[in-house]
N, C-alpha and C. Protein backbone atom coordinates (compact mmCIF):
# COMPACT_ATOMS: atom_id res chain seq x y z
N UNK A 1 72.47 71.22 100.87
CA UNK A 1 73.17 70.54 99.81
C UNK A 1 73.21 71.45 98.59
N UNK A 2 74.25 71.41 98.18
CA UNK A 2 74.36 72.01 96.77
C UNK A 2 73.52 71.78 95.79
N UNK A 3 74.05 72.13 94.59
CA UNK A 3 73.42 72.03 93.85
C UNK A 3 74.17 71.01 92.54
N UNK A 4 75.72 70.95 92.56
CA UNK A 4 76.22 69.73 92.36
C UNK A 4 76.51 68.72 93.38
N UNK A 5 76.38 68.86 94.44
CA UNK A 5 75.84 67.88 95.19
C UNK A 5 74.68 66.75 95.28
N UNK A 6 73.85 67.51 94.71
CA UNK A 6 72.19 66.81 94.27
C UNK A 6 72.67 66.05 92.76
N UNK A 7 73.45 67.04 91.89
CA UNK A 7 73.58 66.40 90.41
C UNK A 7 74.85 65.51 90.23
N UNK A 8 75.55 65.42 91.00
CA UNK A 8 77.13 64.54 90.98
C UNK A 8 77.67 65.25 89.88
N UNK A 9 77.46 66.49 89.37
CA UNK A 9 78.43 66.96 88.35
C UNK A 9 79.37 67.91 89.58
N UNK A 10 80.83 67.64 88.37
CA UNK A 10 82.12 68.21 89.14
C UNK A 10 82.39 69.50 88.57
N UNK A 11 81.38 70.55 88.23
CA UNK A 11 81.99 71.59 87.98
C UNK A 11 82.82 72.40 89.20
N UNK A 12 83.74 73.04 88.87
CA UNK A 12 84.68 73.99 90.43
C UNK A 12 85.47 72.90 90.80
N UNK A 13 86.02 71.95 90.70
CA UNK A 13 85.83 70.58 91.36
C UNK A 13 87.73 70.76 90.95
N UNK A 14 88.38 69.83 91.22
CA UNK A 14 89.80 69.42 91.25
C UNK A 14 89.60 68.15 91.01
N UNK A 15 90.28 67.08 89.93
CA UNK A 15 90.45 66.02 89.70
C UNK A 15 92.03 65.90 90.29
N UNK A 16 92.72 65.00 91.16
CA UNK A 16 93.20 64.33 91.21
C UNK A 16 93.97 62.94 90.54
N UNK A 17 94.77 62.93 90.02
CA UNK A 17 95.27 61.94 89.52
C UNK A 17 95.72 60.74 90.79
N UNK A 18 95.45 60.09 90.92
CA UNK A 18 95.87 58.75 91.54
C UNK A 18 96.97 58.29 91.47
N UNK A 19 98.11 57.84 92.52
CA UNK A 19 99.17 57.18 92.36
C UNK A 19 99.20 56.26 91.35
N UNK A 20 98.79 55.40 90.68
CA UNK A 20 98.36 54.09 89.48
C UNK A 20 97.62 55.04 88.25
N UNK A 21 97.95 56.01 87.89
CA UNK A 21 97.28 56.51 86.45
C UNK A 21 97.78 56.29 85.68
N UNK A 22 98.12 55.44 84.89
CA UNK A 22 98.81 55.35 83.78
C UNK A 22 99.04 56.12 82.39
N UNK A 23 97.89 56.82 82.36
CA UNK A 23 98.32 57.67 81.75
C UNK A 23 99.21 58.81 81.49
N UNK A 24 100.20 58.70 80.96
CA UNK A 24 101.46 59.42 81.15
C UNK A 24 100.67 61.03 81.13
N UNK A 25 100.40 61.53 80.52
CA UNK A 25 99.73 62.87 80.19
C UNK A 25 99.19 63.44 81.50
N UNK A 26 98.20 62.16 82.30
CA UNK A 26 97.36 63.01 83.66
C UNK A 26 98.13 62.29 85.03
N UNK A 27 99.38 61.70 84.46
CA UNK A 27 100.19 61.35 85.47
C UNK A 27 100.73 62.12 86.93
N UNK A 28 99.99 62.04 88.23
CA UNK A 28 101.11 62.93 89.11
C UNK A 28 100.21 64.89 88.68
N UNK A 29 98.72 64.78 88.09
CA UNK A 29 98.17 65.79 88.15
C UNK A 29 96.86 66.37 88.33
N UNK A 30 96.97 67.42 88.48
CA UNK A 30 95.38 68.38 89.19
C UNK A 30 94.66 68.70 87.39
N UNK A 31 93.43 68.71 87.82
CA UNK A 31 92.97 69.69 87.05
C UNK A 31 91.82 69.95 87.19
N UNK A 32 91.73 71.22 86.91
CA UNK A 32 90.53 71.89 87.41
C UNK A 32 89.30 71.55 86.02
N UNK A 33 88.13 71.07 87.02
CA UNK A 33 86.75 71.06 85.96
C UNK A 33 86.15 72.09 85.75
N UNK A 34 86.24 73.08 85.00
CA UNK A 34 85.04 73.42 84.31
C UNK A 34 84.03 73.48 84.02
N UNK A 35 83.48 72.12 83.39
CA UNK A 35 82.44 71.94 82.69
C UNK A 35 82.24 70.18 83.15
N UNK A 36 80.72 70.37 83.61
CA UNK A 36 80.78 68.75 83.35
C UNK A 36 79.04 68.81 83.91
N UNK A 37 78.30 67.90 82.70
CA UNK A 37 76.86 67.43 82.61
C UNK A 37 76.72 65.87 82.07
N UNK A 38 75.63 65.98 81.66
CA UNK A 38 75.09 64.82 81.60
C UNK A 38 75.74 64.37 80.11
N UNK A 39 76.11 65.03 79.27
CA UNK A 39 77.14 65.18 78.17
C UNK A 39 78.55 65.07 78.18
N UNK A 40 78.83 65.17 79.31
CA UNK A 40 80.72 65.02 79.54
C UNK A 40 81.33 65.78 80.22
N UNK A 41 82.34 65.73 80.60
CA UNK A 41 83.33 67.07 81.14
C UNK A 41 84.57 67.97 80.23
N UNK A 42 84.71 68.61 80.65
CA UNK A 42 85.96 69.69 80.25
C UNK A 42 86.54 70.14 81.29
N UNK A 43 88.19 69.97 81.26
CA UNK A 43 88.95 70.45 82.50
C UNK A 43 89.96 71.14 82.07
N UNK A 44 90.97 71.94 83.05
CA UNK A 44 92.26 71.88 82.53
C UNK A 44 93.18 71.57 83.47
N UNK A 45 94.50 71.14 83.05
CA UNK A 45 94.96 71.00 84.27
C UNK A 45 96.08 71.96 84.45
N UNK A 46 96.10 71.76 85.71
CA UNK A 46 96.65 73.31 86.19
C UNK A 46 98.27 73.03 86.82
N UNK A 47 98.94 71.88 86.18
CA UNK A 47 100.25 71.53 86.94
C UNK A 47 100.89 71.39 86.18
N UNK A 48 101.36 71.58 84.96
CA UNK A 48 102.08 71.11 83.72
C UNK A 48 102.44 71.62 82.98
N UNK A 49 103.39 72.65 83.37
CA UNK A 49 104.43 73.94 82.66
C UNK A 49 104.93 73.08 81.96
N UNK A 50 104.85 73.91 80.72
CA UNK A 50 105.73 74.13 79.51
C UNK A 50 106.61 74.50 79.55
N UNK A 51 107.64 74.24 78.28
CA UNK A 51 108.84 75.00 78.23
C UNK A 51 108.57 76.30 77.73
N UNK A 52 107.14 76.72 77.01
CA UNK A 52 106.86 78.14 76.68
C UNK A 52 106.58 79.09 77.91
N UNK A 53 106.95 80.03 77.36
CA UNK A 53 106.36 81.39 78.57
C UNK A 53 105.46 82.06 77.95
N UNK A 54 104.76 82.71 78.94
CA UNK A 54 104.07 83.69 78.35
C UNK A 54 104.37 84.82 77.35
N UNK A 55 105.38 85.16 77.58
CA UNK A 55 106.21 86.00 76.43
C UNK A 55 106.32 85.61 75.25
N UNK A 56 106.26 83.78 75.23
CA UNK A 56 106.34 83.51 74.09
C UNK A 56 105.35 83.50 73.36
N UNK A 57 104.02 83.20 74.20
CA UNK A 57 102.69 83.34 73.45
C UNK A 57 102.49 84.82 73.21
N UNK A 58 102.37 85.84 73.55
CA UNK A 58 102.47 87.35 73.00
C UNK A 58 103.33 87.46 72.21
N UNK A 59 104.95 87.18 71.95
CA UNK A 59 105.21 87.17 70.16
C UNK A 59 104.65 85.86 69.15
N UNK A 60 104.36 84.73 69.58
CA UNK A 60 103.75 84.01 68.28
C UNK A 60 102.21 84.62 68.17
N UNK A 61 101.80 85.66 68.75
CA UNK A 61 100.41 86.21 68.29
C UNK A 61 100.68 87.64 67.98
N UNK A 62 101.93 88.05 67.89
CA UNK A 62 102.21 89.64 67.62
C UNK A 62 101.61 90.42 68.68
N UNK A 63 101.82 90.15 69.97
CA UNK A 63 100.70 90.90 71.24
C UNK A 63 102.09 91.67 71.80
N UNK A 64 102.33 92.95 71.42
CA UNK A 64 103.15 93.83 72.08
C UNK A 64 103.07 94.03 73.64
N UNK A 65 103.98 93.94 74.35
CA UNK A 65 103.86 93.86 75.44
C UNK A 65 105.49 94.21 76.50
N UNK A 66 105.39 95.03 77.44
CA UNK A 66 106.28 95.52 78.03
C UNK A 66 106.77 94.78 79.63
N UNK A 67 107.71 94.71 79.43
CA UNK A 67 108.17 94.06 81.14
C UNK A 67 107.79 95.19 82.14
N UNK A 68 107.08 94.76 83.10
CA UNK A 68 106.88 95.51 84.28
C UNK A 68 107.18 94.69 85.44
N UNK A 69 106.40 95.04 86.49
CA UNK A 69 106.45 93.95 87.46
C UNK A 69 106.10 92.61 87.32
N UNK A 70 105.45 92.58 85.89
CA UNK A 70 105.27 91.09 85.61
C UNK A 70 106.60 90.66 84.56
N UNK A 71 106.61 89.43 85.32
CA UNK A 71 108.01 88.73 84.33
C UNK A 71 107.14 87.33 83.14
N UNK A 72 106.52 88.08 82.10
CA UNK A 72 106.16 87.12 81.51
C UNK A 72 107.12 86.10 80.51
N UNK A 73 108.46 86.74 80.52
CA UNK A 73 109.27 85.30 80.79
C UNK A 73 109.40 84.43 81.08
N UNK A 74 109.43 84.64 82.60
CA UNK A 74 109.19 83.68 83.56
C UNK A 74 107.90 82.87 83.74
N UNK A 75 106.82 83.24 83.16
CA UNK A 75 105.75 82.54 83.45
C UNK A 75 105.19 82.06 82.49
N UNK A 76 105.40 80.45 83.18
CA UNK A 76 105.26 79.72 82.29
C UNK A 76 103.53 79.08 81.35
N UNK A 77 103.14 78.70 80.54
CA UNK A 77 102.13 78.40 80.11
C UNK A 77 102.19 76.62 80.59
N UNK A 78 100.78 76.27 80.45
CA UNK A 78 100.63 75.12 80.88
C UNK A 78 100.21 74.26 79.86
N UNK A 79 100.39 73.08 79.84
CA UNK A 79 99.80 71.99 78.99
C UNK A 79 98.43 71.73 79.79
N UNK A 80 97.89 72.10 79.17
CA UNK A 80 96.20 71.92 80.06
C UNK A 80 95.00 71.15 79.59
N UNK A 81 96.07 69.99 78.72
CA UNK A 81 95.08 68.67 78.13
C UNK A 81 95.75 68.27 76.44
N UNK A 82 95.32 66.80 76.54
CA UNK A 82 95.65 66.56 75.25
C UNK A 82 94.12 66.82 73.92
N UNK A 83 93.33 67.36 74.67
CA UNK A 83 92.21 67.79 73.35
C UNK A 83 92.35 69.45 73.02
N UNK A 84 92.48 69.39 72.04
CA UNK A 84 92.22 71.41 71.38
C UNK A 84 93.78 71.74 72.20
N UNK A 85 94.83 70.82 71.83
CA UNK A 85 96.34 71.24 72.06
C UNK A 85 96.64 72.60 71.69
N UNK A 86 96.40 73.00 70.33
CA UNK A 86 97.00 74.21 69.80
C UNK A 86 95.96 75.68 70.10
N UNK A 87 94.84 75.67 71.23
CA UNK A 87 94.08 76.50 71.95
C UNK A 87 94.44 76.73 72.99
N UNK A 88 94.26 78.48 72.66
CA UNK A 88 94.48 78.65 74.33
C UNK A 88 93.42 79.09 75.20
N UNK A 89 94.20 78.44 76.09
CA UNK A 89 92.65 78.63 77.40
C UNK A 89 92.99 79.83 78.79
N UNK A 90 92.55 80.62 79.36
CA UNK A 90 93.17 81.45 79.97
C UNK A 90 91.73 81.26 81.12
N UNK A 91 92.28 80.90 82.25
CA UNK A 91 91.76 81.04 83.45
C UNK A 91 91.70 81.93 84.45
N UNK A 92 91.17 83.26 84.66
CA UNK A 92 91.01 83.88 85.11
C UNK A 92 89.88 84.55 86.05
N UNK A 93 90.60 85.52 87.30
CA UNK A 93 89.46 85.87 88.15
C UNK A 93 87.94 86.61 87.39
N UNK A 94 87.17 86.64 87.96
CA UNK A 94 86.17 86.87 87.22
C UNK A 94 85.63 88.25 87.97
N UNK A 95 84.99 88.62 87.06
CA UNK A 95 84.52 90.41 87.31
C UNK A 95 84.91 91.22 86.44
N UNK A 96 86.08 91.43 85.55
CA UNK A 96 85.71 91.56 84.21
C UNK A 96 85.60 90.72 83.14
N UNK A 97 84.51 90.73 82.17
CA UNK A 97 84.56 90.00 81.14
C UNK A 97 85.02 90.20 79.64
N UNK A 98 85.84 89.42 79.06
CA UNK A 98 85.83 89.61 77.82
C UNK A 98 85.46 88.60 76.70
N UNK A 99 85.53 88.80 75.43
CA UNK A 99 84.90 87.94 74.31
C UNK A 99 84.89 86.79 74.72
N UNK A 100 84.30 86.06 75.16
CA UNK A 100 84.16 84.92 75.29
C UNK A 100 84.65 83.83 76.52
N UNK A 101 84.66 85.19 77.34
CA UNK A 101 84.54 84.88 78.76
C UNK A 101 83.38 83.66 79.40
N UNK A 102 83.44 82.53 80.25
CA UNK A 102 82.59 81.89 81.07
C UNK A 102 82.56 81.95 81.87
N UNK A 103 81.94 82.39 82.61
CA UNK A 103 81.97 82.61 84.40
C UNK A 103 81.51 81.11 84.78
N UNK A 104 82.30 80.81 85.49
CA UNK A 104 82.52 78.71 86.33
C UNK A 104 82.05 79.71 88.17
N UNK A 105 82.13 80.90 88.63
CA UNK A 105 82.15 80.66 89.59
C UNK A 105 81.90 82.29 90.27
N UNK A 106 81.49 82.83 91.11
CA UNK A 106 81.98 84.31 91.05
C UNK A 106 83.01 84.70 91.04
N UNK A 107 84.10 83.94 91.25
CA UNK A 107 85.47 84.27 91.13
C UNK A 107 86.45 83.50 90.43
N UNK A 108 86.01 82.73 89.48
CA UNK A 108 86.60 81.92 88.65
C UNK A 108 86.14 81.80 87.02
N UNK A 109 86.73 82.75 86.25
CA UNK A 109 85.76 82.59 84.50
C UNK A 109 87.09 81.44 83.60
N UNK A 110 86.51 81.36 82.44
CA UNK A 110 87.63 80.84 81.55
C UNK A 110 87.05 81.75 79.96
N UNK A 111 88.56 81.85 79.25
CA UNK A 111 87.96 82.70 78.36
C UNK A 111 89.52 82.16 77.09
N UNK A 112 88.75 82.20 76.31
CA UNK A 112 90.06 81.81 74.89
C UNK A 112 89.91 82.97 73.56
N UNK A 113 89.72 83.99 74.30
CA UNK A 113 89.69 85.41 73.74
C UNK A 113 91.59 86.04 73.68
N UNK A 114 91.64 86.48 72.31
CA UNK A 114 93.38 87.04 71.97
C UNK A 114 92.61 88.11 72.67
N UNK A 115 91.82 88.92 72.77
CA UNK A 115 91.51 90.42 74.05
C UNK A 115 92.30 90.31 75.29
N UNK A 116 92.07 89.28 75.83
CA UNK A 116 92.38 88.86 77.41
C UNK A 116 93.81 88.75 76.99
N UNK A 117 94.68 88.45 76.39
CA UNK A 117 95.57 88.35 76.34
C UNK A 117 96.65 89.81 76.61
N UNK A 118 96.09 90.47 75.30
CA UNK A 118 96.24 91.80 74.54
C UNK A 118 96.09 92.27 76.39
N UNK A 119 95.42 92.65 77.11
CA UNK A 119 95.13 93.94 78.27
C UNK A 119 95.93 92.73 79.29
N UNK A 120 96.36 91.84 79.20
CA UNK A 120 97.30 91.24 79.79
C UNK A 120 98.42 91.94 79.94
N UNK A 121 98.92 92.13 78.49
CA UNK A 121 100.16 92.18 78.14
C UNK A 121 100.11 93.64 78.26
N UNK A 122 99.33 94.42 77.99
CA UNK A 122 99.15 95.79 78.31
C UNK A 122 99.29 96.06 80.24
N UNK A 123 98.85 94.83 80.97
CA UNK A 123 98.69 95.46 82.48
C UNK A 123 97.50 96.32 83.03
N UNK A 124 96.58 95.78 81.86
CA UNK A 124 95.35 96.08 81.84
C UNK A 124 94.21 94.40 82.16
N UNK A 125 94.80 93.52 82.03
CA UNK A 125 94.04 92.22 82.34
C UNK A 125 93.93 91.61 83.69
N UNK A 126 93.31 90.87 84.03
CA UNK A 126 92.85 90.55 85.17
C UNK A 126 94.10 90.46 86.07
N UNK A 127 94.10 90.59 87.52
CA UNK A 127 95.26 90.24 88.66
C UNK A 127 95.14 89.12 88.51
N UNK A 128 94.66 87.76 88.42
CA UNK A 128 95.14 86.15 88.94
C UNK A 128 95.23 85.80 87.26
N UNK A 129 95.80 85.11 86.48
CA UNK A 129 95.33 83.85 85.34
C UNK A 129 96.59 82.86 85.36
N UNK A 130 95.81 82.10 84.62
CA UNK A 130 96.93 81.13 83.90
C UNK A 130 97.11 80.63 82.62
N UNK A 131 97.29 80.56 81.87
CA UNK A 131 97.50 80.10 80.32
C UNK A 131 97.54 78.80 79.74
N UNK A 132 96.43 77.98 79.18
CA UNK A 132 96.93 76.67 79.40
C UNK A 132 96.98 76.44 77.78
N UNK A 133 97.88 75.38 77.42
CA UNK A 133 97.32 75.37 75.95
C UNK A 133 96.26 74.11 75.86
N UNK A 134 95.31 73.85 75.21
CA UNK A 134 94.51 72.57 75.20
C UNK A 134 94.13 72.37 76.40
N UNK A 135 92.71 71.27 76.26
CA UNK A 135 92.22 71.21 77.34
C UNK A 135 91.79 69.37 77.72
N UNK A 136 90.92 69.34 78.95
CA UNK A 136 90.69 67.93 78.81
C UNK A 136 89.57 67.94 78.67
N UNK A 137 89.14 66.39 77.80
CA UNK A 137 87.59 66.14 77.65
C UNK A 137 87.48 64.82 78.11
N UNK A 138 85.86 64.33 78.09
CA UNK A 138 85.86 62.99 78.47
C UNK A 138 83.74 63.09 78.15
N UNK A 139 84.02 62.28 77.34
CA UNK A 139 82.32 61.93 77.32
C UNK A 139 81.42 61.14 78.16
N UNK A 140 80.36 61.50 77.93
CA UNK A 140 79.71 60.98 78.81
C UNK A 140 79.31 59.53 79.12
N UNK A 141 79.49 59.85 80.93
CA UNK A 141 79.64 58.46 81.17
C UNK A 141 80.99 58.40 81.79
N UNK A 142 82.43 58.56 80.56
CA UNK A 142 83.78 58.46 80.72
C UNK A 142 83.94 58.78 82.52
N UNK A 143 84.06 59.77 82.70
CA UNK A 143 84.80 60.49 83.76
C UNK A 143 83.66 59.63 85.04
N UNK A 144 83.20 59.18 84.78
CA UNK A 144 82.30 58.73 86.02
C UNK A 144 82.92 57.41 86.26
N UNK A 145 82.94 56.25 85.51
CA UNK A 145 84.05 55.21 84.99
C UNK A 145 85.28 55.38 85.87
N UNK A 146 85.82 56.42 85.08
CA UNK A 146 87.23 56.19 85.51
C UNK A 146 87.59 56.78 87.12
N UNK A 147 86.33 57.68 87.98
CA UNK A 147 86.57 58.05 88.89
C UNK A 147 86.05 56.67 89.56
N UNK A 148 84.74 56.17 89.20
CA UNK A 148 84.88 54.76 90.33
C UNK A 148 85.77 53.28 90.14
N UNK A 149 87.01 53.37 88.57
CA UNK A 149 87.78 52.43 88.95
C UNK A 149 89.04 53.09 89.31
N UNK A 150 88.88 54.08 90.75
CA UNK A 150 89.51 54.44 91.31
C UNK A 150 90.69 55.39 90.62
N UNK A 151 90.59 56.08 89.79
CA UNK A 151 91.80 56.69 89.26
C UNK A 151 92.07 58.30 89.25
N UNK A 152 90.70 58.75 90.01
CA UNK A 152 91.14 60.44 90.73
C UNK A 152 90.60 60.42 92.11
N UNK A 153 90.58 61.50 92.63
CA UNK A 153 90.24 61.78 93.95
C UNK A 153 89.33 62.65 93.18
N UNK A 154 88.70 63.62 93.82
CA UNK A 154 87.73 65.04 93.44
C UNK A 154 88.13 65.77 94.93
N UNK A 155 87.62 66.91 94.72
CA UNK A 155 87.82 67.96 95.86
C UNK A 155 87.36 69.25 95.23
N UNK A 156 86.91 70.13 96.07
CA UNK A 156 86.74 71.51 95.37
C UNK A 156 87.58 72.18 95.48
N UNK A 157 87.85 72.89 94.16
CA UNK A 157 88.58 73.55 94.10
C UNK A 157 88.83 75.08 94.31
N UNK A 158 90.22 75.55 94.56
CA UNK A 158 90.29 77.07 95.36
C UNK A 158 91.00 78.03 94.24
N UNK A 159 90.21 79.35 94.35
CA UNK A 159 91.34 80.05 93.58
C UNK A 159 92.81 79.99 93.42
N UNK A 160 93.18 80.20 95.32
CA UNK A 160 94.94 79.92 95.14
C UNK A 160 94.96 79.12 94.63
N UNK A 161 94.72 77.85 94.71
CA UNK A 161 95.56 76.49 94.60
C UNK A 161 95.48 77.32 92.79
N UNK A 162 94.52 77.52 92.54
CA UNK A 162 94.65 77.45 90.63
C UNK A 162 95.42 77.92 90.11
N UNK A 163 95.83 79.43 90.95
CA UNK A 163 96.75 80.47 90.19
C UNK A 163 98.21 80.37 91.12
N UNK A 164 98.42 79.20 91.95
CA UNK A 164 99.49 79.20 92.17
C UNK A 164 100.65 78.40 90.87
N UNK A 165 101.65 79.60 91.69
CA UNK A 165 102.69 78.66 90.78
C UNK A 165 103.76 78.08 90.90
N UNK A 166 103.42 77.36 92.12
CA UNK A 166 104.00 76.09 92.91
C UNK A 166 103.46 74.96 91.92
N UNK A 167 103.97 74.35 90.61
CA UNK A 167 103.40 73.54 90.07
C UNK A 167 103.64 72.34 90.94
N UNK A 168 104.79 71.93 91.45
CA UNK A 168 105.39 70.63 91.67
C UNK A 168 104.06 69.74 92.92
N UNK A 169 104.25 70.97 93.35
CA UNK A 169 103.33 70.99 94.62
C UNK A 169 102.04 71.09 94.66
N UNK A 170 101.08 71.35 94.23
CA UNK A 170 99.56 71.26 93.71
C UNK A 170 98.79 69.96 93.59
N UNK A 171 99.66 68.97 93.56
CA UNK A 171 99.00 67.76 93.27
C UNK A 171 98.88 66.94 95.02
N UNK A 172 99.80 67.47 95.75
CA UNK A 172 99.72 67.33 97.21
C UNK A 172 98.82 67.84 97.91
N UNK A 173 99.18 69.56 97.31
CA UNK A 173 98.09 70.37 98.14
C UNK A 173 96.70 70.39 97.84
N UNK A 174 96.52 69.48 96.74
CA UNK A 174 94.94 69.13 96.31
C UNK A 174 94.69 68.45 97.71
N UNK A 175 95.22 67.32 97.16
CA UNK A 175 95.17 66.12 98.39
C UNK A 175 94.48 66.64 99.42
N UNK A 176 95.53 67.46 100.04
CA UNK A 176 95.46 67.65 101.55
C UNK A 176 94.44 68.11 101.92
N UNK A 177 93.72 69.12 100.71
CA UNK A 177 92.23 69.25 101.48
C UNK A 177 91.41 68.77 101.72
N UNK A 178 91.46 67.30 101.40
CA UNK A 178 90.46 65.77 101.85
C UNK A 178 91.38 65.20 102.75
N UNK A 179 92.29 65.89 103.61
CA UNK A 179 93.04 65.45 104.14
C UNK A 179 93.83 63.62 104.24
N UNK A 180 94.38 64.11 102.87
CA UNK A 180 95.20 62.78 101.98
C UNK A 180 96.40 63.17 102.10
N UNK A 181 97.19 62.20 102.67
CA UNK A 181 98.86 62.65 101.62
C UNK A 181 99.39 61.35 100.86
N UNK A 182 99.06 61.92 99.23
CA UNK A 182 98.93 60.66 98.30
C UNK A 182 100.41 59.56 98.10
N UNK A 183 101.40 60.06 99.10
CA UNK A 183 102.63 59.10 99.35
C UNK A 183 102.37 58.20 100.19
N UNK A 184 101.23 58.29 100.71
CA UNK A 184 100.39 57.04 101.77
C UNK A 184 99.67 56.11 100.85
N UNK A 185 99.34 56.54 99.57
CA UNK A 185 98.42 55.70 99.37
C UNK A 185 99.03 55.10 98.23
N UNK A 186 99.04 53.55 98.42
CA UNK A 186 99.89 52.49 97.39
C UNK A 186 99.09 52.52 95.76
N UNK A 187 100.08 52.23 94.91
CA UNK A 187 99.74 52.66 93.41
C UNK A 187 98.84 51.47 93.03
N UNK A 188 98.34 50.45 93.96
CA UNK A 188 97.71 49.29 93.60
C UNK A 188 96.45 49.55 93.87
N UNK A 189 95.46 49.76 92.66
CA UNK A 189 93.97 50.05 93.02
C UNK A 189 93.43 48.75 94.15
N UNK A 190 92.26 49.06 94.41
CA UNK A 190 91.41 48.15 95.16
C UNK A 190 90.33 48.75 95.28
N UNK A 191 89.13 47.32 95.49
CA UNK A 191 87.50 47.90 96.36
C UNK A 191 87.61 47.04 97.17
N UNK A 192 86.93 47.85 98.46
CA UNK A 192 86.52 47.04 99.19
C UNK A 192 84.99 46.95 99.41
């Protein structure tokens, strides 16, 4: 047994949104935990492109940066919670670190360092990330609540699934690794 196995904390973990979430914000989404103790959790979620790109966050921070094989045009930043909206959070493989890097995993850090950005945009920053702005929180207690009146799934979570950017699709392919397909399951909570 693990070692969040023994503690029921969801760090590495995938939240699931539930067919019945009402909350428009975690409606129809994944997000990856982070952080979570006896104090609360922190997530982000990893399905919820913006209309910004990455390009756009390197000119509203003055981060010079050249088109190569990366199209940071095209790639989009994520809404990755309604707490600390105007922060950015950058999820990346882990093995190098910068300012304020957290390692969640041997192969999973999070870091809200303008550095990581900067050797990004240079083609000097990590091969996998994602950009989220804001993140999610939930105090303690919260997230335990709302997972037993049925309103996520959990699952652990995988590098691909994080740094893919199949957004539409992520909230399925969570699923499926508890082998769920959440169009089976009716938006009407229940216990039995």
């Amino acid at each position: 047994m693990n070692d969040q196995q023994s503690t029921g904390y969801l760090e590495n973990q995938f939240l699931i949104a539930m067919p019945q979430m009402i909350d428009p914000f975690f409606s129809s989404t994944v997000t990856y935990m982070w952080k979570h103790n006896e104090e609360g959790a922190l997530g982000i979620v990893i399905n919820k492109p913006l209309s910004a790109s990455v390009a756009d966050i390197f000119q509203e921070l003055s981060i010079e940066y050249k088109q190569n094989e990366t199209n940071f045009d095209s790639m989009r930043v994520l809404a990755g919670g309604p707490v600390e909206k105007d922060k950015g959070f950058i999820i990346h493989d882990a093995g190098d670190s910068w300012e304020s890097s957290i390692t969640i995993t041997p192969e999973i850090s999070i870091c809200t360092s303008k550095t990581i950005l900067e050797d990004i945009a240079s083609g000097k920053g990590p091969e996998n990330y994602l950009v989220a702005l804001g993140c999610a929180g939930w105090e303690a207690g919260q997230l335990e609540k709302e997972i037993t009146d049925n309103a996520w799934l959990t699952t652990p979570a995988n590098s691909e699934l994080i740094f893919s950017r199949e957004y539409e699709s992520k909230t399925n392919k969570a699923a499926a690794i508890l082998g769920i397909d959440l169009e089976q399951i009716s938006p009407a909570a229940g216990h039995s």
